[in-house]
N, C-alpha and C. Protein backbone atom coordinates (compact mmCIF):
# COMPACT_ATOMS: atom_id res chain seq x y z
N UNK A 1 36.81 -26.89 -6.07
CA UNK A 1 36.07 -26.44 -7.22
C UNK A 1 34.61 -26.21 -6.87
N UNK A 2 34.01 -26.48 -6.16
CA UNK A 2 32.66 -27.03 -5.63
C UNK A 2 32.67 -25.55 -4.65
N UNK A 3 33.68 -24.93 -4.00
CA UNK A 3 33.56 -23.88 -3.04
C UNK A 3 33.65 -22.73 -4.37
N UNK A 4 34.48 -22.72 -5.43
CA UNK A 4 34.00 -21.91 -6.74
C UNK A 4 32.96 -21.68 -6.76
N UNK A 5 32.00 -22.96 -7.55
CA UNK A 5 30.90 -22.67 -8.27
C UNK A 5 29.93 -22.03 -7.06
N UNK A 6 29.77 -22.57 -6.05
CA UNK A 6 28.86 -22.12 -4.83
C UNK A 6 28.84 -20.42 -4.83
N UNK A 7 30.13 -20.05 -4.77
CA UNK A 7 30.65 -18.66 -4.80
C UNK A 7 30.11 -17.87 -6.27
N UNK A 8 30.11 -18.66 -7.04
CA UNK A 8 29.57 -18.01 -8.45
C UNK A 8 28.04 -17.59 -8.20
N UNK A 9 27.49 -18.25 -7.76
CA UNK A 9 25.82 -18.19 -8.19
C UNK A 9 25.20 -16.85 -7.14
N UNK A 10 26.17 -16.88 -6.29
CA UNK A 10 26.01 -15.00 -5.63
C UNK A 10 26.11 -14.17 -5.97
N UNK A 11 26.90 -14.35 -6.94
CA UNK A 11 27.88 -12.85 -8.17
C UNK A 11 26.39 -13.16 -8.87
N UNK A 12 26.13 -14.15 -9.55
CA UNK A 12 25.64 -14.19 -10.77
C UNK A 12 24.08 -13.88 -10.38
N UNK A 13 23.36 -13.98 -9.41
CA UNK A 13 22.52 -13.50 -9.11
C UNK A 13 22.48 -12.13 -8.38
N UNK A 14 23.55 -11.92 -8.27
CA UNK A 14 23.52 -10.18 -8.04
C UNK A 14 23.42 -9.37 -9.35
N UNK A 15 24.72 -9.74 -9.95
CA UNK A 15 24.23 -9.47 -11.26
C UNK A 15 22.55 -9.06 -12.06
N UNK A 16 22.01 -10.48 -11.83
CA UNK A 16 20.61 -10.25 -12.12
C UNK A 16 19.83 -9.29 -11.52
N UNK A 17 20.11 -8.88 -10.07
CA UNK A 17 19.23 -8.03 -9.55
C UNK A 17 19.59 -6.59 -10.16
N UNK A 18 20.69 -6.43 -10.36
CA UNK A 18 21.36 -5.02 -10.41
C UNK A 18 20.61 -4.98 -12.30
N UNK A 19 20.54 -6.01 -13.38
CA UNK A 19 19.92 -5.44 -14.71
C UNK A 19 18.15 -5.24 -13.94
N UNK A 20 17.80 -6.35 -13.00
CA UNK A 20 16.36 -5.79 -12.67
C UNK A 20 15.86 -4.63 -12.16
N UNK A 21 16.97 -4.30 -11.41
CA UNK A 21 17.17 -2.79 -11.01
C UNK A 21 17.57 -1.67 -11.75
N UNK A 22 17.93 -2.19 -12.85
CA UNK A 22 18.34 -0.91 -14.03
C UNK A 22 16.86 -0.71 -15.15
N UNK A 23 16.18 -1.86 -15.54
CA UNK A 23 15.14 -2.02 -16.12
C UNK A 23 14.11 -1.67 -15.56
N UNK A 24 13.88 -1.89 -14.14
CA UNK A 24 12.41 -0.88 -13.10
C UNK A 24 13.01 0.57 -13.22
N UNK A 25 14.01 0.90 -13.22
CA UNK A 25 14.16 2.58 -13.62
C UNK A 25 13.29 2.76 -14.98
N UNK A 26 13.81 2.17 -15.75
CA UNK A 26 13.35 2.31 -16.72
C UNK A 26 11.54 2.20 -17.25
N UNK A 27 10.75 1.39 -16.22
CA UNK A 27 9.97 1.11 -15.93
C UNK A 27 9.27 2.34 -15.04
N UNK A 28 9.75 2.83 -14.26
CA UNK A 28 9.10 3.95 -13.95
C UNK A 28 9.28 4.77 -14.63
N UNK A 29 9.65 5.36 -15.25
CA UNK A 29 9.60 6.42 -16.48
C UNK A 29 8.35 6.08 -17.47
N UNK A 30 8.24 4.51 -17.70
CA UNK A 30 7.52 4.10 -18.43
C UNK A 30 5.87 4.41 -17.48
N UNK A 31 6.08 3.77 -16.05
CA UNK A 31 5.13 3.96 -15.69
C UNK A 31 4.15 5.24 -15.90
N UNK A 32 5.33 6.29 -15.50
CA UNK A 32 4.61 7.98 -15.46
C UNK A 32 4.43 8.39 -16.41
N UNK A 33 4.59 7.78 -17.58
CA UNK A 33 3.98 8.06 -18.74
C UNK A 33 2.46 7.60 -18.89
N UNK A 34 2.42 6.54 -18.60
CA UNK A 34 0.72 5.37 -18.43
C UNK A 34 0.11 6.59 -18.03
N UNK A 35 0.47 6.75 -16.70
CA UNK A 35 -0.61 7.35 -15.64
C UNK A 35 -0.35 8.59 -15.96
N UNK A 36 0.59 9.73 -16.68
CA UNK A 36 0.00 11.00 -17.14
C UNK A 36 -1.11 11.20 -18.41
N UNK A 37 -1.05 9.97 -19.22
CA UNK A 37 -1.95 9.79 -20.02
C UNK A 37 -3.44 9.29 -19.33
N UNK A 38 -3.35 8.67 -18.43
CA UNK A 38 -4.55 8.47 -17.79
C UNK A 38 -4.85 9.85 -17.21
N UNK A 39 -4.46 10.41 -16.22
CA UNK A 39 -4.95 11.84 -16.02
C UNK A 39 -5.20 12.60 -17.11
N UNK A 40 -4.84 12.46 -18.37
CA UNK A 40 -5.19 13.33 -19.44
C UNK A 40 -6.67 13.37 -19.28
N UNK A 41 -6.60 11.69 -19.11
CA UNK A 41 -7.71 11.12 -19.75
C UNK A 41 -9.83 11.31 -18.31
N UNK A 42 -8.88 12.10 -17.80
CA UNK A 42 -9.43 12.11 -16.09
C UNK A 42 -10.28 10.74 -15.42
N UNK A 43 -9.46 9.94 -15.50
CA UNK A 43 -9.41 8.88 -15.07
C UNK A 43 -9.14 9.24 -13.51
N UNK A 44 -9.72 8.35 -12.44
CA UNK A 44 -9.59 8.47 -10.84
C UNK A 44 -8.12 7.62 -10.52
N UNK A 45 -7.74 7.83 -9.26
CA UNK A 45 -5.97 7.23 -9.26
C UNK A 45 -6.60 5.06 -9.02
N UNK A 46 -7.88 5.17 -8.38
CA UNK A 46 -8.40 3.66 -8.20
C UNK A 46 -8.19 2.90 -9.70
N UNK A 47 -8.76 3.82 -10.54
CA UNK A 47 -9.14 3.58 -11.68
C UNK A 47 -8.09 3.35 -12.34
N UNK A 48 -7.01 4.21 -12.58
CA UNK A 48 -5.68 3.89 -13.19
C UNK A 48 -4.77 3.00 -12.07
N UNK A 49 -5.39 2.69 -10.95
CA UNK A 49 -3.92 1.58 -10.16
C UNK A 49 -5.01 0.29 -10.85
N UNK A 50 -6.19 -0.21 -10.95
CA UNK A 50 -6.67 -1.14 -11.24
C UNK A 50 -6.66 -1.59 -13.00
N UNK A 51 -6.19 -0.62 -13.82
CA UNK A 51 -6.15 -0.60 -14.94
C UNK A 51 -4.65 -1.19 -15.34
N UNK A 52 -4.15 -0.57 -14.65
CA UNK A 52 -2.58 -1.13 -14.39
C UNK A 52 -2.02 -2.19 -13.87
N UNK A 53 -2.73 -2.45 -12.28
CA UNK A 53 -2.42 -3.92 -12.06
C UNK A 53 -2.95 -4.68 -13.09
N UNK A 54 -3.92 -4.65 -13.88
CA UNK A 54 -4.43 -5.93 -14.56
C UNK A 54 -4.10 -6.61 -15.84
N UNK A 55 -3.21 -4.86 -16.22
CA UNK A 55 -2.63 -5.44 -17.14
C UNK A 55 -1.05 -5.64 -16.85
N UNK A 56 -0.03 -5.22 -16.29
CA UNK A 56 1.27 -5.60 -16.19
C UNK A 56 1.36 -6.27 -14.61
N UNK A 57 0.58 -6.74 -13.77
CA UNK A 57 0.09 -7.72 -12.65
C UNK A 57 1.13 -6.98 -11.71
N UNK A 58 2.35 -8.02 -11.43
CA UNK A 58 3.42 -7.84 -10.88
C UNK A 58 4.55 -6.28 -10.74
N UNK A 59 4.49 -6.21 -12.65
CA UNK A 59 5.56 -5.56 -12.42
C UNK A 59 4.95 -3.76 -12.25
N UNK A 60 3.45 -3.81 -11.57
CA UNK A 60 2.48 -2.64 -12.12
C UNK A 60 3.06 -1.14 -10.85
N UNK A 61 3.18 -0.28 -11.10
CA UNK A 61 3.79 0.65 -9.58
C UNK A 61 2.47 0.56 -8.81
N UNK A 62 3.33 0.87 -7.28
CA UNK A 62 2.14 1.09 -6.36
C UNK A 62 1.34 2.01 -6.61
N UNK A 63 -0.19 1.44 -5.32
CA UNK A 63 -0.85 2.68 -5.88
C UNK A 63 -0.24 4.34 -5.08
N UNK A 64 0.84 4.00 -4.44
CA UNK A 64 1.22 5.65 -4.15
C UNK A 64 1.90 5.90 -4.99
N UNK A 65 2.90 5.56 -5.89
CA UNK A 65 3.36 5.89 -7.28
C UNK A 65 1.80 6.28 -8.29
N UNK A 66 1.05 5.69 -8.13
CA UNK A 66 -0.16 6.39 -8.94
C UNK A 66 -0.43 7.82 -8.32
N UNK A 67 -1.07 8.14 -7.01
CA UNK A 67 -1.14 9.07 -6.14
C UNK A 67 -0.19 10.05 -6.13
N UNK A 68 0.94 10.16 -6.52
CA UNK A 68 2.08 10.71 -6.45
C UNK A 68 2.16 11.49 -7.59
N UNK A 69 2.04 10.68 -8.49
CA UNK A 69 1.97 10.82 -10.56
C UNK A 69 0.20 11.97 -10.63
N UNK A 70 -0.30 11.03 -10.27
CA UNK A 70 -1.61 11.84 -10.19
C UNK A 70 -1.47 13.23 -10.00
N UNK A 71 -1.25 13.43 -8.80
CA UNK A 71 -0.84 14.67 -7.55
C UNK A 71 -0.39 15.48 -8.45
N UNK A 72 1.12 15.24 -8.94
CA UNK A 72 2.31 15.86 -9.91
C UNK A 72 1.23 16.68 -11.09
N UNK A 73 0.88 15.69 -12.07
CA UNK A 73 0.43 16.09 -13.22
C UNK A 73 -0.62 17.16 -12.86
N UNK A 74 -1.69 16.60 -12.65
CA UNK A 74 -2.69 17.75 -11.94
C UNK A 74 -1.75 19.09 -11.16
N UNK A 75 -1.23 19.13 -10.43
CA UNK A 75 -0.24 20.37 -10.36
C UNK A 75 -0.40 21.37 -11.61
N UNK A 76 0.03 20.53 -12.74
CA UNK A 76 0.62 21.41 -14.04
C UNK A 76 -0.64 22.27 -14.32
N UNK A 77 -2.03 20.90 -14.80
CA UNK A 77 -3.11 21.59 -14.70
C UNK A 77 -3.77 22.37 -14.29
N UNK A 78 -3.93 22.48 -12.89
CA UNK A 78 -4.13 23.74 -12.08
C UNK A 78 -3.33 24.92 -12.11
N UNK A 79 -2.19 24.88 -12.27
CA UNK A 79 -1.27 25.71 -12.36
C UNK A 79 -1.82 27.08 -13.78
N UNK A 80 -2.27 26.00 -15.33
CA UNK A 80 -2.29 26.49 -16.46
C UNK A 80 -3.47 27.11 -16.13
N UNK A 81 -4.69 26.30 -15.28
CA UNK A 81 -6.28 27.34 -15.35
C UNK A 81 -6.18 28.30 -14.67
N UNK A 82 -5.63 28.57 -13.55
CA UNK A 82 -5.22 29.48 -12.41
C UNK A 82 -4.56 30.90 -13.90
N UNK A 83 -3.40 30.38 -14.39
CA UNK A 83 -2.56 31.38 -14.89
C UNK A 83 -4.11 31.75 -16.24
N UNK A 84 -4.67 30.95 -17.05
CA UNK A 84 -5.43 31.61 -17.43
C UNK A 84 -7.23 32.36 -17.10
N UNK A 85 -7.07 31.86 -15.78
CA UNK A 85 -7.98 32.70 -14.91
C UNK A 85 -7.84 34.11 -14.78
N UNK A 86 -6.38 34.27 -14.04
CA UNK A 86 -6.30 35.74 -14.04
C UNK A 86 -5.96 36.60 -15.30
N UNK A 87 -6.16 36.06 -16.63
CA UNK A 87 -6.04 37.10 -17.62
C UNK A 87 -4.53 37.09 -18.31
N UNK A 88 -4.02 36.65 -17.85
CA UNK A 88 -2.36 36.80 -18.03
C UNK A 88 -1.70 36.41 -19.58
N UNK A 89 -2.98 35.39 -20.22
CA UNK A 89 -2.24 34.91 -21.07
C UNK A 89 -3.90 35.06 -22.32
């Protein structure tokens, strides 16, 4: 019975990793939301990884998930002044 329970607490902590691993998905979605609102906000990527670690500490994305998010969004932006630079719209 004792070689059971031993055997349980592997399942049962896998278990746990696999909802922690379903909830950081979920968490990055959440994240790239933070930090496209911070670029709204033209906030620097220092500025939004330090705004972020301080408030969710641990569970905060790296700062290349900031850099990355940053990068992305700004894309869009440049993209829209460019297209209304040349007249198009």
């Amino acid at each position: 019975m004792a070689l059971l329970i031993a055997h349980h607490r592997p399942v049962a902590s896998a278990l746990g990793r696999a909802k922690r691993a379903k909830s950081s998905n979920l968490s990055n979605i959440e994240h790239r939301a933070v930090i496209k609102y911070f670029v709204k906000k033209g906030k620097t990527p220092k500025e939004i990884f330090e705004d972020m670690v301080s408030v969710l500490q641990e569970s905060a994305p790296s700062y290349t998930m900031v850099i990355n998010g940053l990068a992305y969004f700004n894309k869009d932006e440049r993209a829209v002044k460019m297209i209304l630079a040349q007249g198009v719209l």
